[in-house]
Protein backbone atom coordinates (compact mmCIF):
# COMPACT_ATOMS: atom_id res chain seq x y z
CA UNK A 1 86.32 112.98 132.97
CA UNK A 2 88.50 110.04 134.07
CA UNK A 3 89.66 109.84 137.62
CA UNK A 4 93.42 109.46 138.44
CA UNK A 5 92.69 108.70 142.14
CA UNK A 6 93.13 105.17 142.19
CA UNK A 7 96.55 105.61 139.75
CA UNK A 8 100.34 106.17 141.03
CA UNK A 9 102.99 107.48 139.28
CA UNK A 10 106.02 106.13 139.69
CA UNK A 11 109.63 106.11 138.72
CA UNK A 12 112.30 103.23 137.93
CA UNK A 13 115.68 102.63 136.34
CA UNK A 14 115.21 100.81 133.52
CA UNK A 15 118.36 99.84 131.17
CA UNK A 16 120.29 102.60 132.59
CA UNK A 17 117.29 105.03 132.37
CA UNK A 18 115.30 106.52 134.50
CA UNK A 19 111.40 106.07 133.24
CA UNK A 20 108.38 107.59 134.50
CA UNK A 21 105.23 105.72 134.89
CA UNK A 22 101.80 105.36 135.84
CA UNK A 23 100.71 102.08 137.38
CA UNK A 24 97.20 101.03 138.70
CA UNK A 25 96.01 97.18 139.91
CA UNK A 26 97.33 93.69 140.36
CA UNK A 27 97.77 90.70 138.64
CA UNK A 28 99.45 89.65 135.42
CA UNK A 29 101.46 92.56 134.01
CA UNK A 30 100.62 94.44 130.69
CA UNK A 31 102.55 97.14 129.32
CA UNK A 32 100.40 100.08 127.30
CA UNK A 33 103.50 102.01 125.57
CA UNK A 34 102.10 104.99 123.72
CA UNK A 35 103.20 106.86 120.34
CA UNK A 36 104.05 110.13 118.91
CA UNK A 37 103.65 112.71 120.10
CA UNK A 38 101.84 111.26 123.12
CA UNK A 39 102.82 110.06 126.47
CA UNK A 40 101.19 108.34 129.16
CA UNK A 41 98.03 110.03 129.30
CA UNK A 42 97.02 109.13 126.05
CA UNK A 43 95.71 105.64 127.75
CA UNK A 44 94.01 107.23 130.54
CA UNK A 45 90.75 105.70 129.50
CA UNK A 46 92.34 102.20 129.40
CA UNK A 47 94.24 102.10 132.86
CA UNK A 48 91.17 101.80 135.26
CA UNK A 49 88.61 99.27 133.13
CA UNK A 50 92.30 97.23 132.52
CA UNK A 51 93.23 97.19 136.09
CA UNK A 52 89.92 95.68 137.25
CA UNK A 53 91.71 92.04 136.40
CA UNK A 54 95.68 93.42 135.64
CA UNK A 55 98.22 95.37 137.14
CA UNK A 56 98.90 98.08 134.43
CA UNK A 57 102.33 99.67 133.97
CA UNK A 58 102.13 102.54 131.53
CA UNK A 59 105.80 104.40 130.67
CA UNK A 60 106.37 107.90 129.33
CA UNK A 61 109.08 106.47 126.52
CA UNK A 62 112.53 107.57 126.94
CA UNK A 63 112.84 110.87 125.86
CA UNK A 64 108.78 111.84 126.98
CA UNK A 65 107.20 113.72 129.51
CA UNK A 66 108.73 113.39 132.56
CA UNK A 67 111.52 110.10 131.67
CA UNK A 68 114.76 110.94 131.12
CA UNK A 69 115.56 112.10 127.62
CA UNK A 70 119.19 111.00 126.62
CA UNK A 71 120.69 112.19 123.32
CA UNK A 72 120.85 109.00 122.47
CA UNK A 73 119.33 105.77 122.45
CA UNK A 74 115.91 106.23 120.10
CA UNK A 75 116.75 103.48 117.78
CA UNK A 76 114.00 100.73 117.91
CA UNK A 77 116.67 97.95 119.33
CA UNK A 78 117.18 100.39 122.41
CA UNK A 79 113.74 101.51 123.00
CA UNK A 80 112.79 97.69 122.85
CA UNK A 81 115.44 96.75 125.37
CA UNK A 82 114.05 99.20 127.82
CA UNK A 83 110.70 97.64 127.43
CA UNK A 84 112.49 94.22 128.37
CA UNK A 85 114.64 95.90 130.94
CA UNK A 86 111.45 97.90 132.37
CA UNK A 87 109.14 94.04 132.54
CA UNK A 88 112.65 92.58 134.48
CA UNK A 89 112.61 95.67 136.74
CA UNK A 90 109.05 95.72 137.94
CA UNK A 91 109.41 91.86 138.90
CA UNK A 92 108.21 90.01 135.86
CA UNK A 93 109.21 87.65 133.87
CA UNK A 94 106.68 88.18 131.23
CA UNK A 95 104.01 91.07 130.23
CA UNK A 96 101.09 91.80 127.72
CA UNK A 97 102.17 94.02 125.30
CA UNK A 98 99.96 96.89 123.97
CA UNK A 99 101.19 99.30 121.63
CA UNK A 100 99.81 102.11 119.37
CA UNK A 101 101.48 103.82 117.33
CA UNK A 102 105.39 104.53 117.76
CA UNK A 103 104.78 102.60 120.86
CA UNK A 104 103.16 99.91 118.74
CA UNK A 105 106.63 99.85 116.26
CA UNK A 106 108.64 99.25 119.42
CA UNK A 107 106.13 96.25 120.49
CA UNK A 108 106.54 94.65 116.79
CA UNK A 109 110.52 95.20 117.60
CA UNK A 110 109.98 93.64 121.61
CA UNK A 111 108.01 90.68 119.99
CA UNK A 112 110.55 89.77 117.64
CA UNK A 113 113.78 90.19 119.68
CA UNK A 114 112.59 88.72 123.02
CA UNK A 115 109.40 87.19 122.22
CA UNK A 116 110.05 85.13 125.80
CA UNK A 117 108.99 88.11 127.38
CA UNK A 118 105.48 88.57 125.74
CA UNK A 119 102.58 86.69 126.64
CA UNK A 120 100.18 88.00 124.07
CA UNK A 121 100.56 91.59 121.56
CA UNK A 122 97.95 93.67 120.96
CA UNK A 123 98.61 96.70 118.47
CA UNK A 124 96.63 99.89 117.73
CA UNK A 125 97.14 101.97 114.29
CA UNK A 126 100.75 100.38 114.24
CA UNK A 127 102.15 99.15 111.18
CA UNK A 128 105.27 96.74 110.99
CA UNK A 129 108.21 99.01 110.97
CA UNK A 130 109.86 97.37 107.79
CA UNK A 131 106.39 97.51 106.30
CA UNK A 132 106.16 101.19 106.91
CA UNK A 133 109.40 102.21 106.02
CA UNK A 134 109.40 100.86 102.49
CA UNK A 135 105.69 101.96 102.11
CA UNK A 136 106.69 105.77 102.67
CA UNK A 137 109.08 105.27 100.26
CA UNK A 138 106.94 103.33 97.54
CA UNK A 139 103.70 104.06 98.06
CA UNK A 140 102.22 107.63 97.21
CA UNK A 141 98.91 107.50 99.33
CA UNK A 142 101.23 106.23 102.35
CA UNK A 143 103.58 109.21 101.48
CA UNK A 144 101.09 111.88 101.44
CA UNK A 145 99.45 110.74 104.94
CA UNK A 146 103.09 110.71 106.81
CA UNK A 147 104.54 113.39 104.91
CA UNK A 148 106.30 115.01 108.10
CA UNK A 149 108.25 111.70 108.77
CA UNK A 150 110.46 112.67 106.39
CA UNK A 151 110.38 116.07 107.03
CA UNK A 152 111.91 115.01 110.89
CA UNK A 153 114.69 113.67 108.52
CA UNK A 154 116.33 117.30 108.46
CA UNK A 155 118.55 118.19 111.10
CA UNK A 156 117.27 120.65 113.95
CA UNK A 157 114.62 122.72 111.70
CA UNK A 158 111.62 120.72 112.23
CA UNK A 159 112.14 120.73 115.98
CA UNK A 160 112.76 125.26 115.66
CA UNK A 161 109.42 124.76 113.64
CA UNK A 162 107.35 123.02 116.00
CA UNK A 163 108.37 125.14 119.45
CA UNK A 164 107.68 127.94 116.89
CA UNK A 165 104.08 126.79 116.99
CA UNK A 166 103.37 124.29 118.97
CA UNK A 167 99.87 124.93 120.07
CA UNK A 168 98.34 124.82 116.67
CA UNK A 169 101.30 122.16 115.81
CA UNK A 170 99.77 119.53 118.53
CA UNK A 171 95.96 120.77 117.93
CA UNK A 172 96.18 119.69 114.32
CA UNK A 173 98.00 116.57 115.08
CA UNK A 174 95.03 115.50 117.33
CA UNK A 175 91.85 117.25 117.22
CA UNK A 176 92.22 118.11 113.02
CA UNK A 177 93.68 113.96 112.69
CA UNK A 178 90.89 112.97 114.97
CA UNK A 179 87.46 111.92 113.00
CA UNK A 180 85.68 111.82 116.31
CA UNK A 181 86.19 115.30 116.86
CA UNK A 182 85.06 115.57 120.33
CA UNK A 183 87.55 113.20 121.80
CA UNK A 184 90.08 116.21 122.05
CA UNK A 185 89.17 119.44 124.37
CA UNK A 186 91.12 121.98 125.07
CA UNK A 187 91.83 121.02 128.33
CA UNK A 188 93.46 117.66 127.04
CA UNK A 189 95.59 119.36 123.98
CA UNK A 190 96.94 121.76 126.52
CA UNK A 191 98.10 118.45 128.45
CA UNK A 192 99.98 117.05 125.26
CA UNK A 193 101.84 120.75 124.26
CA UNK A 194 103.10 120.87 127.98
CA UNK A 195 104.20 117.35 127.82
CA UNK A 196 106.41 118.53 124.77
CA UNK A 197 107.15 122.13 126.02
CA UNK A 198 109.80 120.22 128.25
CA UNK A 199 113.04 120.49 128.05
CA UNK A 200 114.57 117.56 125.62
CA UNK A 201 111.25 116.39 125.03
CA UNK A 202 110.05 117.42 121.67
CA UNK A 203 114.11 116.57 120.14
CA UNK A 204 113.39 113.48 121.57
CA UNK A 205 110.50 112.69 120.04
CA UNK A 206 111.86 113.51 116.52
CA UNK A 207 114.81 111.80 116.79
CA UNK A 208 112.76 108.17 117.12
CA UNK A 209 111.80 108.79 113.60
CA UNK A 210 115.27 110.28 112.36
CA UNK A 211 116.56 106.82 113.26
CA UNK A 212 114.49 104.69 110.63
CA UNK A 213 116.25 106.14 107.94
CA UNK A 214 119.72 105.80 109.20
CA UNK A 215 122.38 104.24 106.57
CA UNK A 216 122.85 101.46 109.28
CA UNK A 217 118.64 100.35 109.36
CA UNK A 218 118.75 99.54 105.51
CA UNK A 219 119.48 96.17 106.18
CA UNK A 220 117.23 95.63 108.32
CA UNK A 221 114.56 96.94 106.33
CA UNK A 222 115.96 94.93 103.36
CA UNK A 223 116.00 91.10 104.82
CA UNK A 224 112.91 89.36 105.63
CA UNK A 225 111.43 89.14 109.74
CA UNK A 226 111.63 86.81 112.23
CA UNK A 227 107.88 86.08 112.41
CA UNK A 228 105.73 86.90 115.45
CA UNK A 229 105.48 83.76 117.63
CA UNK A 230 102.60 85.46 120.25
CA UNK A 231 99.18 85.75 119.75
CA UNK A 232 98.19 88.91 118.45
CA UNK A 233 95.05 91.58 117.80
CA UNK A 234 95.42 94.52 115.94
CA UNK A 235 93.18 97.51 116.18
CA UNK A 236 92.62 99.86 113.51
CA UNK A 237 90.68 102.99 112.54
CA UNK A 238 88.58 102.47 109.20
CA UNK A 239 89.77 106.29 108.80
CA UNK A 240 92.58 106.87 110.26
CA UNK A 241 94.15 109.44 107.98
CA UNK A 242 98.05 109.68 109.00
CA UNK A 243 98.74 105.32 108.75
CA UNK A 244 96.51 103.07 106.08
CA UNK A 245 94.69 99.83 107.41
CA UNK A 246 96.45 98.73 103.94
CA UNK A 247 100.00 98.44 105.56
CA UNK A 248 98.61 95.50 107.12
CA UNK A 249 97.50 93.63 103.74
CA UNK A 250 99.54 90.44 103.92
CA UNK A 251 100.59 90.67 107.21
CA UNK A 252 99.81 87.02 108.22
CA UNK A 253 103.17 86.19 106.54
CA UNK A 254 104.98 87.66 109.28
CA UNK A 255 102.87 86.02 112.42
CA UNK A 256 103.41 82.39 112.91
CA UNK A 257 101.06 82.33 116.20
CA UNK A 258 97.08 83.00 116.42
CA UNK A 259 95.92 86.67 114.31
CA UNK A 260 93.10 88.84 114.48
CA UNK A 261 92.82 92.15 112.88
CA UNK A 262 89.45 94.43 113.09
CA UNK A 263 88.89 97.67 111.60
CA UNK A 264 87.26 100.29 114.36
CA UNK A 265 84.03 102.13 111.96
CA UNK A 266 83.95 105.53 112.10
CA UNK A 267 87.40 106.15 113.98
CA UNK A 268 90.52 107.66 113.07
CA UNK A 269 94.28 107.36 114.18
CA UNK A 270 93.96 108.15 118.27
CA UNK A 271 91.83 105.09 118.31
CA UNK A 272 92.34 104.32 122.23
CA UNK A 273 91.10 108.15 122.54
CA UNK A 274 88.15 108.09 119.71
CA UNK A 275 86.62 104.67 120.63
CA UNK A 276 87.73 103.93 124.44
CA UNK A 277 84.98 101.36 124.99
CA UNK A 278 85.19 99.69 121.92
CA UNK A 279 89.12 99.47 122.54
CA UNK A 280 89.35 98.51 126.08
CA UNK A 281 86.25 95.58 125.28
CA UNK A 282 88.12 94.50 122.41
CA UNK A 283 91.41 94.41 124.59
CA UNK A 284 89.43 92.75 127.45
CA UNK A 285 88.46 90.08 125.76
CA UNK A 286 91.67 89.17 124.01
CA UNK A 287 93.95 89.45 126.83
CA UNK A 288 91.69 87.29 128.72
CA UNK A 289 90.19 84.40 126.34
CA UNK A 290 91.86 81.29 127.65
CA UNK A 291 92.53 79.95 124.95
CA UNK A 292 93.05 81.25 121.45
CA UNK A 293 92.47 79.24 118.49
């Protein structure tokens, strides 16, 4: 069990939102944004051994748990922008980014469009968002692992779906996904499906991946990106079965400033959740070095 009696939840407006938090520590300022279908909880093993030398700030994303949850907004420009908005709000000029996931697509985003706001990036089982996007539609293997991104494509059925079932739909998204099986009890799933039995919450959640494919993105995914101008570590699961350590052959191309990437053995896709102590040493010692050549 982790204790929560050192952390304080929180709530702020952040670019016209209101976000809840969890916050623990002082010191620099790093940001731990989580993915889908998570929310702030997902990093519970991270906040205390982080905030031993940082103050930790760690968002439910719009649209999760208990932040607001617009009907619009879930493109990756907005969701970056309240990232920026969120660093300005809390004080700070600059942050540590760590992402996983979704939440490590909207730190690839953050890093590109205000990289003046990022001291260093670290990302967990996150692919590039261009990267991914033409992989699902190219690649087979990458296809058959994220199958249900384009299922979220359809309007309003995958959503009816899901409520249908959520219990077994969040227990297979964790504990079958999971290769360290015992990382997810029952106690802890039950956490996730309440976070999503919210009102707004689970739409929400969808509608972040509805927006990669909009007619609009194309572009985007088309031209060539601004390379990464932060230091950054990437974290990934030798076996994580839903995103391939492949979508980051060739990433060096994109990242004009300092690079590591290590695969996690034996771990799947929830690697904060499979291999906490590996993750938060790993993220210890690259948010501190320095100096990184």
């Amino acid at each position: 069990m982790v204790s929560d009696s050192a952390w304080q939840h929180q709530f702020i407006e952040a670019n016209a939102i209101r976000l809840h938090y969890v916050t623990q520590g002082e010191g620099e300022l790093v940001l731990l944004l989580h993915g889908f279908p998570e929310f702030w909880y997902s990093w519970r093993y991270q906040i205390p051994a982080l905030a031993k030398h940082f103050k930790v700030v760690v968002p439910d994303l719009r649209g999760y748990n208990d932040s607001e949850k617009p009907k619009s907004g879930y493109d990756l420009d907005t969701l970056s922008t309240d990232v920026r908005s969120l660093i300005e709000r809390l004080g700070y000029s600059r942050a540590h980014i760590v992402g996983h996931d979704w939440g490590g697509a909207i730190a690839w985003r953050l890093a590109q469009q205000f990289p003046n706001f990022i001291d260093r990036l670290a990302l967990l089982s996150a692919p590039h968002p261009q990267r991914f996007a033409k992989d699902l539609l190219s690649n087979l293997d990458q296809l058959r692992r994220s199958w249900y991104v384009l299922a979220f494509q359809v309007p309003n059925l995958p959503e009816w779906l899901i409520q249908l079932n959520l219990r077994e739909f969040v227990r297979n998204m964790f504990q079958e996904q999971a290769v360290r099986k015992g990382a997810f009890t029952q106690e802890q799933i039950q956490q996730y499906q309440a976070a999503l039995q919210k009102p707004g919450a689970l739409a929400a959640a969808v509608n972040s991946y509805r927006q990669l494919f909009l007619s609009g993105n194309w572009i985007d995914w088309m031209r060539s990106p601004d390379p990464i101008s932060v230091p950054t570590l990437v974290l990934w699961g030798d076996e994580d079965s839903i995103l391939s350590p492949k979508l980051m052959d060739g990433i060096e191309q994109w990242i004009s400033a300092p690079f590591q990437f290590k695969l996690i053995p034996h771990c799947g896709h929830w690697i904060q959740q499979e291999a906490p102590q590996t993750v938060n040493r790993e993220l210890l010692q690259f948010l501190r070095s320095p100096a990184l050549a």
